[in-house]
C-alpha atoms as a PDB file:
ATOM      1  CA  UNK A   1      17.906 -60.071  55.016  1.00  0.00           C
ATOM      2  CA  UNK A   2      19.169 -63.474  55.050  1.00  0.00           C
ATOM      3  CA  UNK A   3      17.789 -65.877  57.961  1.00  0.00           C
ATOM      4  CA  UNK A   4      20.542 -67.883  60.000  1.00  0.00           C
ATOM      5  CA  UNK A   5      19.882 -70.606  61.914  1.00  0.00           C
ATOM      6  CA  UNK A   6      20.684 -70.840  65.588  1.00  0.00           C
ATOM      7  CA  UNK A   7      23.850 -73.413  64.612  1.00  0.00           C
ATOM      8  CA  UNK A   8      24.803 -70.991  62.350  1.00  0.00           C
ATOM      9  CA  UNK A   9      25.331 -67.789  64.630  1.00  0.00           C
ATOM     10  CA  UNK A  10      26.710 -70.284  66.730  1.00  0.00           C
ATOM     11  CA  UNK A  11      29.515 -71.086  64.426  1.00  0.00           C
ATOM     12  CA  UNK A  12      29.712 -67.313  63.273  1.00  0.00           C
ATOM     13  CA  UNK A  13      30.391 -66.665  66.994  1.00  0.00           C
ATOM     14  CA  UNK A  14      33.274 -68.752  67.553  1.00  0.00           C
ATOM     15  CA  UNK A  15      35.274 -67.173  64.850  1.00  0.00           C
ATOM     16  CA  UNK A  16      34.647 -64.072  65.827  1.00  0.00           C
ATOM     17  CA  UNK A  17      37.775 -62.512  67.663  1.00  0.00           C
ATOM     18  CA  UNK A  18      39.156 -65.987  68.225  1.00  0.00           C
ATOM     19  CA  UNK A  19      42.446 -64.846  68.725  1.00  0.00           C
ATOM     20  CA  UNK A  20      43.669 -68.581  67.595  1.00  0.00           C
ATOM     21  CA  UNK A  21      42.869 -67.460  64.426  1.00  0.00           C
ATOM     22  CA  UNK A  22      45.620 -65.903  62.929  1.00  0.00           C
ATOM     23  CA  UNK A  23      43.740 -63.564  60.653  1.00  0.00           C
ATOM     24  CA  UNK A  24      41.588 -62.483  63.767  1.00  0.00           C
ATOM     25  CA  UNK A  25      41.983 -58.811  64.466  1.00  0.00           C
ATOM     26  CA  UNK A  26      42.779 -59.755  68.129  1.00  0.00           C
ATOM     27  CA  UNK A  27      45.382 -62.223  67.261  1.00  0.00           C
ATOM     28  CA  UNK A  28      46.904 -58.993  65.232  1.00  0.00           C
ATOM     29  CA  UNK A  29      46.534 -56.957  68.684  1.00  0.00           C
ATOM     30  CA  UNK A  30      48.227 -60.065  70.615  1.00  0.00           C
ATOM     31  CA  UNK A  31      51.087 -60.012  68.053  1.00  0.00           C
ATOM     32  CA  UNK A  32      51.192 -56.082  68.590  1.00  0.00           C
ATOM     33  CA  UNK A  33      51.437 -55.839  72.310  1.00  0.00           C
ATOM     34  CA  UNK A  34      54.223 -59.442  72.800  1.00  0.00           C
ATOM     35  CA  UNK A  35      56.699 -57.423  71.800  1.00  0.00           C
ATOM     36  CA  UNK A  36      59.478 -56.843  73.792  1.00  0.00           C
ATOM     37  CA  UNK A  37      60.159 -52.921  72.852  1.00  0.00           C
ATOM     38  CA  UNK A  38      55.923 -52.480  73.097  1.00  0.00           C
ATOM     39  CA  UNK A  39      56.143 -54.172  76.727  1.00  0.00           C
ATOM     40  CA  UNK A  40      59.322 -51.994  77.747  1.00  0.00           C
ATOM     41  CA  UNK A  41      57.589 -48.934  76.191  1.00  0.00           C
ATOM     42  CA  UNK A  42      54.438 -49.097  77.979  1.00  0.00           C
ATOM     43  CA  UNK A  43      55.909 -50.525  81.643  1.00  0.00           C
ATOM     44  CA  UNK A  44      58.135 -46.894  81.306  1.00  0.00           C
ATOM     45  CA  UNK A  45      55.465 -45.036  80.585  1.00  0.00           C
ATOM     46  CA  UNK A  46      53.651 -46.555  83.421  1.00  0.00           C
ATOM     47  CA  UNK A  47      56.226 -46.058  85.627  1.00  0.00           C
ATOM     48  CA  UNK A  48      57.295 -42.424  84.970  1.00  0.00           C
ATOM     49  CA  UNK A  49      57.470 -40.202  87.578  1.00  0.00           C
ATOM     50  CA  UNK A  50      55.412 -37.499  85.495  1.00  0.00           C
ATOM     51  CA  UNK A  51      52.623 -38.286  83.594  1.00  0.00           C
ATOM     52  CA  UNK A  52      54.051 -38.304  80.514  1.00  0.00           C
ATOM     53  CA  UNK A  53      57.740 -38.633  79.264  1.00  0.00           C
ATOM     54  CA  UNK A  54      59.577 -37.045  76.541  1.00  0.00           C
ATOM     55  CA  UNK A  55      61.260 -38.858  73.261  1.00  0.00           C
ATOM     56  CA  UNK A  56      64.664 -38.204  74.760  1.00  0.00           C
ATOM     57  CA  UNK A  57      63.864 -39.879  77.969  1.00  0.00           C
ATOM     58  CA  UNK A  58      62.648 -42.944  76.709  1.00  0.00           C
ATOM     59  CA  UNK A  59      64.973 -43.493  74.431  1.00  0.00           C
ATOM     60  CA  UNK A  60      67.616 -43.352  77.306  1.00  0.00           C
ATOM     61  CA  UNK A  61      65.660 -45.639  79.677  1.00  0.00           C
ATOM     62  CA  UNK A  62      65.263 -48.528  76.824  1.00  0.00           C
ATOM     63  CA  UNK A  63      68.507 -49.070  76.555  1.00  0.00           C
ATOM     64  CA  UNK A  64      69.381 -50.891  73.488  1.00  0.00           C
ATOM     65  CA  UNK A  65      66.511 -49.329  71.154  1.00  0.00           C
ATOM     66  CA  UNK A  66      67.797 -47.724  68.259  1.00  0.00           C
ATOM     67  CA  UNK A  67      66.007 -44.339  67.639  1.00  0.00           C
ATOM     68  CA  UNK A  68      64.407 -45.931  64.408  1.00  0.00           C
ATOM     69  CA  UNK A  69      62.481 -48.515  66.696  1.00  0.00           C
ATOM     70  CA  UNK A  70      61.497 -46.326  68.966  1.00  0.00           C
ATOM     71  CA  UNK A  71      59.426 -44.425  66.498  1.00  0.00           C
ATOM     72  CA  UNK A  72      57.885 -47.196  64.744  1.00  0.00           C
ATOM     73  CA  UNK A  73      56.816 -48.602  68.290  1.00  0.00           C
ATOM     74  CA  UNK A  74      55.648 -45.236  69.339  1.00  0.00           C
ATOM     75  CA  UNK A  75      53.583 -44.788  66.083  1.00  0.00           C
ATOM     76  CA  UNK A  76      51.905 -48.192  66.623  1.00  0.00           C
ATOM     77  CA  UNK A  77      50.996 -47.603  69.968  1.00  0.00           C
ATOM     78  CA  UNK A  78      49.681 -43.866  68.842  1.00  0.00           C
ATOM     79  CA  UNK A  79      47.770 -45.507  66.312  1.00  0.00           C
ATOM     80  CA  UNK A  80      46.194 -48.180  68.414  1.00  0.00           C
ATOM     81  CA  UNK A  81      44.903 -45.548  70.860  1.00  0.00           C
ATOM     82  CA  UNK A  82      47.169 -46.971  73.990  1.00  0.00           C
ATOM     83  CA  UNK A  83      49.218 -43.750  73.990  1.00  0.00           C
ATOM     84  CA  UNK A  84      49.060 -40.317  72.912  1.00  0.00           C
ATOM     85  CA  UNK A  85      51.546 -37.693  71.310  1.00  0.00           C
ATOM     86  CA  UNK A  86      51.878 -34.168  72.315  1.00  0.00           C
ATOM     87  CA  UNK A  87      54.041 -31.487  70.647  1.00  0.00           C
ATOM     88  CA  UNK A  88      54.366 -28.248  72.442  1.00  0.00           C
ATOM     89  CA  UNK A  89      56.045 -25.685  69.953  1.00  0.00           C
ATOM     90  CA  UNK A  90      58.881 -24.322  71.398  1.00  0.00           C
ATOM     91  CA  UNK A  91      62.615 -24.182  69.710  1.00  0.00           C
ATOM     92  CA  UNK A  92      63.324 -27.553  69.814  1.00  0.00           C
ATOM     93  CA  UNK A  93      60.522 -28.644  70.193  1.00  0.00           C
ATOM     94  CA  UNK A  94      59.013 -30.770  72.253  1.00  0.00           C
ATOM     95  CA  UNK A  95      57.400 -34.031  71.930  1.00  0.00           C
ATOM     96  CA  UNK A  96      55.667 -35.705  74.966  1.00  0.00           C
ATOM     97  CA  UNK A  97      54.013 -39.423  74.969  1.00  0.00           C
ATOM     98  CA  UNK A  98      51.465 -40.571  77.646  1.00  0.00           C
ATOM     99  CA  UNK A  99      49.178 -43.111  77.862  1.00  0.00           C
ATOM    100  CA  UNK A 100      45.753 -43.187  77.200  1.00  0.00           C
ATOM    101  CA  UNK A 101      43.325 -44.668  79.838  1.00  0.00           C
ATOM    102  CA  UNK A 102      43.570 -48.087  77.299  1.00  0.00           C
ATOM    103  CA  UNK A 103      47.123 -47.922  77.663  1.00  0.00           C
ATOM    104  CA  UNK A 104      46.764 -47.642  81.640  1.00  0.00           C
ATOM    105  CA  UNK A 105      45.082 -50.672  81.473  1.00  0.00           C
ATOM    106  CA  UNK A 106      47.107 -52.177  79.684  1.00  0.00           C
ATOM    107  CA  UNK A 107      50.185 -51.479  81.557  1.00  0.00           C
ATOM    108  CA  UNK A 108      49.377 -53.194  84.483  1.00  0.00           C
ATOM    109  CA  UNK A 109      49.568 -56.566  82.452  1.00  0.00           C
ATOM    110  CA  UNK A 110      52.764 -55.468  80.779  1.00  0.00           C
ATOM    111  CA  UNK A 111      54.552 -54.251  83.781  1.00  0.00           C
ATOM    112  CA  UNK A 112      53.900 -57.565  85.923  1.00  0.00           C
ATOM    113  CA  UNK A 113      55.207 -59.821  82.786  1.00  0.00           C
ATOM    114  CA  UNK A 114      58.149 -57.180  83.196  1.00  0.00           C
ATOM    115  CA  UNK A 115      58.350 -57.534  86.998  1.00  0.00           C
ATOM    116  CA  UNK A 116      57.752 -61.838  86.413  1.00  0.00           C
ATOM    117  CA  UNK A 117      61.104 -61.852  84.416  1.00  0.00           C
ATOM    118  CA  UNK A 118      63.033 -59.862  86.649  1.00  0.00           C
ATOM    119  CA  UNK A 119      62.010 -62.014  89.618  1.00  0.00           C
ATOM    120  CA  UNK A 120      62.361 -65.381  88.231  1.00  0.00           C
ATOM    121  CA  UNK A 121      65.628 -64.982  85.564  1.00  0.00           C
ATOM    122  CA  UNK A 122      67.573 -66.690  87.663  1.00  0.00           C
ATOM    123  CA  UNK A 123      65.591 -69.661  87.797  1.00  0.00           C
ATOM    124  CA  UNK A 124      64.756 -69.754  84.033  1.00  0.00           C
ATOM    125  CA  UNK A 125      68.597 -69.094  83.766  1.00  0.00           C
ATOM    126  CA  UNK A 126      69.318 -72.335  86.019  1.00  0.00           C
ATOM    127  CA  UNK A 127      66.468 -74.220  84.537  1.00  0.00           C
ATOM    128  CA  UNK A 128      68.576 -73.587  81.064  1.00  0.00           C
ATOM    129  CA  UNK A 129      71.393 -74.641  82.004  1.00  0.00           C
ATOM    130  CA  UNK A 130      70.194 -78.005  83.104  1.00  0.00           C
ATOM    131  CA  UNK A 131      68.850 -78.553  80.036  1.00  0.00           C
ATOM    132  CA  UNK A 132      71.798 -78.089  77.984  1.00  0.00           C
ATOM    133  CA  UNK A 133      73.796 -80.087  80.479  1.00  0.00           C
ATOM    134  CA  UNK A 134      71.465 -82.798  80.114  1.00  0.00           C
ATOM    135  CA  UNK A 135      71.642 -83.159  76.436  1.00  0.00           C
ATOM    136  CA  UNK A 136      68.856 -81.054  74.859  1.00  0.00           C
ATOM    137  CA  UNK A 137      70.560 -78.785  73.350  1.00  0.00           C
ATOM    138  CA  UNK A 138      69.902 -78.992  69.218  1.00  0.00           C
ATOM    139  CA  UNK A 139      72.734 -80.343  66.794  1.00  0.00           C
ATOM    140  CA  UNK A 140      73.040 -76.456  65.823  1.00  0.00           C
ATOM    141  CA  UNK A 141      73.758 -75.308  69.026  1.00  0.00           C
ATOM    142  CA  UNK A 142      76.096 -78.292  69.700  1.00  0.00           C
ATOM    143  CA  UNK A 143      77.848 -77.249  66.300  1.00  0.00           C
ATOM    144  CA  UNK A 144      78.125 -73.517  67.609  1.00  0.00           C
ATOM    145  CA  UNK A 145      79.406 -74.727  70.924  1.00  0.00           C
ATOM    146  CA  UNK A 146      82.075 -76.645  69.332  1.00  0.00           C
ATOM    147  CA  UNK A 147      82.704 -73.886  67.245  1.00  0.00           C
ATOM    148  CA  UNK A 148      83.487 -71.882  69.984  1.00  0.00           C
ATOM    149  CA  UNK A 149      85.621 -73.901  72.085  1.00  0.00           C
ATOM    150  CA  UNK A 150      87.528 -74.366  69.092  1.00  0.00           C
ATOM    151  CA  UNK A 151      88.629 -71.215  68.419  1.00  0.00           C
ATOM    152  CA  UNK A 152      89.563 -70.802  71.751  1.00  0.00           C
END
Protein backbone atom coordinates (compact mmCIF):
# COMPACT_ATOMS: atom_id res chain seq x y z
CA UNK A 1 0.00 0.00 0.00
CA UNK A 2 1.17 3.19 -1.28
CA UNK A 3 1.81 6.09 1.44
CA UNK A 4 0.18 9.61 0.63
CA UNK A 5 1.11 12.52 2.10
CA UNK A 6 -1.24 14.76 4.02
CA UNK A 7 -1.16 17.42 0.78
CA UNK A 8 -1.91 14.68 -1.18
CA UNK A 9 -5.31 13.37 0.37
CA UNK A 10 -5.86 16.86 0.53
CA UNK A 11 -5.86 17.33 -3.16
CA UNK A 12 -7.53 13.78 -3.66
CA UNK A 13 -10.34 15.29 -1.52
CA UNK A 14 -11.20 18.21 -3.45
CA UNK A 15 -11.86 16.28 -6.56
CA UNK A 16 -13.79 14.04 -5.08
CA UNK A 17 -17.60 14.70 -5.89
CA UNK A 18 -16.75 18.25 -6.90
CA UNK A 19 -19.69 18.66 -8.79
CA UNK A 20 -17.67 21.54 -10.87
CA UNK A 21 -16.10 18.84 -12.34
CA UNK A 22 -17.86 17.77 -15.16
CA UNK A 23 -16.83 14.15 -15.10
CA UNK A 24 -17.83 14.06 -11.30
CA UNK A 25 -20.56 11.56 -10.68
CA UNK A 26 -22.50 14.36 -8.85
CA UNK A 27 -22.19 16.81 -11.60
CA UNK A 28 -23.88 13.72 -13.71
CA UNK A 29 -26.70 13.62 -10.85
CA UNK A 30 -27.00 17.63 -11.10
CA UNK A 31 -27.38 17.30 -14.90
CA UNK A 32 -30.00 14.41 -14.16
CA UNK A 33 -32.31 16.10 -11.76
CA UNK A 34 -32.20 20.18 -13.84
CA UNK A 35 -34.33 18.88 -16.07
CA UNK A 36 -37.45 20.30 -16.64
CA UNK A 37 -39.61 16.90 -17.32
CA UNK A 38 -37.41 15.25 -14.06
CA UNK A 39 -38.55 18.45 -11.92
CA UNK A 40 -42.30 18.24 -13.26
CA UNK A 41 -42.15 14.43 -12.72
CA UNK A 42 -41.11 14.38 -9.25
CA UNK A 43 -43.18 17.80 -7.96
CA UNK A 44 -46.44 15.44 -9.38
CA UNK A 45 -45.49 12.70 -7.74
CA UNK A 46 -45.05 14.70 -4.66
CA UNK A 47 -48.11 16.22 -4.94
CA UNK A 48 -50.50 13.32 -5.75
CA UNK A 49 -53.30 12.84 -3.83
CA UNK A 50 -52.47 8.96 -3.47
CA UNK A 51 -49.28 7.75 -2.86
CA UNK A 52 -48.47 6.74 -6.00
CA UNK A 53 -49.85 7.63 -9.54
CA UNK A 54 -50.41 5.64 -12.55
CA UNK A 55 -48.61 6.08 -16.22
CA UNK A 56 -51.88 7.41 -17.56
CA UNK A 57 -52.17 10.05 -14.98
CA UNK A 58 -48.97 11.52 -15.32
CA UNK A 59 -48.84 11.63 -18.61
CA UNK A 60 -52.10 13.79 -18.53
CA UNK A 61 -50.87 16.14 -15.76
CA UNK A 62 -47.42 16.96 -17.76
CA UNK A 63 -48.94 18.35 -20.34
CA UNK A 64 -46.76 18.63 -23.28
CA UNK A 65 -44.64 15.28 -22.64
CA UNK A 66 -44.77 13.01 -25.36
CA UNK A 67 -45.29 9.37 -24.11
CA UNK A 68 -41.64 8.57 -25.36
CA UNK A 69 -40.22 11.12 -22.70
CA UNK A 70 -42.12 10.12 -20.19
CA UNK A 71 -40.60 6.70 -20.17
CA UNK A 72 -37.11 7.58 -20.59
CA UNK A 73 -37.58 10.08 -17.55
CA UNK A 74 -39.37 7.48 -15.60
CA UNK A 75 -36.60 4.85 -16.30
CA UNK A 76 -33.91 7.31 -15.11
CA UNK A 77 -35.51 8.15 -12.10
CA UNK A 78 -36.25 4.14 -11.50
CA UNK A 79 -32.76 3.61 -12.05
CA UNK A 80 -31.40 6.27 -9.78
CA UNK A 81 -33.46 4.89 -6.87
CA UNK A 82 -35.73 8.31 -6.52
CA UNK A 83 -38.83 6.39 -7.62
CA UNK A 84 -40.13 3.03 -7.85
CA UNK A 85 -42.29 0.96 -10.44
CA UNK A 86 -45.06 -1.30 -9.58
CA UNK A 87 -47.02 -3.55 -11.97
CA UNK A 88 -50.06 -5.20 -10.60
CA UNK A 89 -51.21 -7.92 -13.22
CA UNK A 90 -54.51 -7.38 -14.12
CA UNK A 91 -55.96 -7.07 -17.94
CA UNK A 92 -54.50 -4.05 -18.77
CA UNK A 93 -52.37 -3.92 -16.62
CA UNK A 94 -51.34 -1.70 -14.36
CA UNK A 95 -48.31 0.24 -13.80
CA UNK A 96 -47.93 2.49 -10.67
CA UNK A 97 -44.78 4.95 -9.90
CA UNK A 98 -44.02 6.33 -6.37
CA UNK A 99 -41.28 7.73 -4.86
CA UNK A 100 -38.79 6.33 -2.87
CA UNK A 101 -37.89 8.00 0.52
CA UNK A 102 -34.68 9.62 -1.79
CA UNK A 103 -37.15 10.85 -4.08
CA UNK A 104 -39.25 12.42 -1.06
CA UNK A 105 -36.39 14.24 -0.31
CA UNK A 106 -35.79 15.26 -3.17
CA UNK A 107 -39.09 16.63 -4.02
CA UNK A 108 -39.19 19.16 -1.63
CA UNK A 109 -36.26 20.97 -3.54
CA UNK A 110 -37.94 20.34 -6.86
CA UNK A 111 -41.36 21.40 -5.95
CA UNK A 112 -40.22 24.90 -4.39
CA UNK A 113 -38.01 25.64 -7.74
CA UNK A 114 -41.55 24.68 -9.27
CA UNK A 115 -43.54 26.88 -6.85
CA UNK A 116 -40.38 29.88 -7.31
CA UNK A 117 -41.33 30.04 -11.09
CA UNK A 118 -44.87 30.15 -10.72
CA UNK A 119 -44.62 32.99 -8.20
CA UNK A 120 -42.14 35.16 -9.79
CA UNK A 121 -42.92 34.63 -13.92
CA UNK A 122 -44.26 37.68 -14.07
CA UNK A 123 -41.41 39.49 -12.90
CA UNK A 124 -38.80 37.46 -14.89
CA UNK A 125 -41.38 38.08 -17.76
CA UNK A 126 -41.18 42.03 -17.10
CA UNK A 127 -37.55 41.89 -16.28
CA UNK A 128 -37.31 40.40 -20.11
CA UNK A 129 -38.94 42.64 -21.61
CA UNK A 130 -36.86 45.50 -20.38
CA UNK A 131 -34.06 44.01 -21.58
CA UNK A 132 -35.01 43.62 -25.05
CA UNK A 133 -36.44 47.11 -25.01
CA UNK A 134 -33.25 48.36 -23.89
CA UNK A 135 -31.16 46.93 -26.58
CA UNK A 136 -29.81 43.53 -25.42
CA UNK A 137 -31.34 41.53 -27.42
CA UNK A 138 -28.57 39.48 -29.81
CA UNK A 139 -28.20 40.34 -33.66
CA UNK A 140 -30.10 36.83 -34.10
CA UNK A 141 -32.94 37.69 -32.29
CA UNK A 142 -33.02 41.21 -33.85
CA UNK A 143 -32.84 39.30 -37.32
CA UNK A 144 -35.87 37.01 -36.19
CA UNK A 145 -37.76 40.02 -34.98
CA UNK A 146 -37.42 41.68 -38.21
CA UNK A 147 -38.25 38.65 -39.77
CA UNK A 148 -41.38 38.61 -38.23
CA UNK A 149 -42.66 41.98 -38.55
CA UNK A 150 -41.93 41.54 -42.03
CA UNK A 151 -44.05 39.03 -42.92
CA UNK A 152 -46.67 40.62 -41.26
Amino acid sequence: MATTTAAQRRAQARIEYDAFIRSCPTNQLLDRISDKWVSLVVSALAQADAASMRYSDLGRKLAGISPKMLTQTLRSLERDGILVRTVTPSVPVRVDYELTPLGTSLAGLLSAVKDWAELHIEEVNEARERYDDDGHASSADSADSGRSSSAS
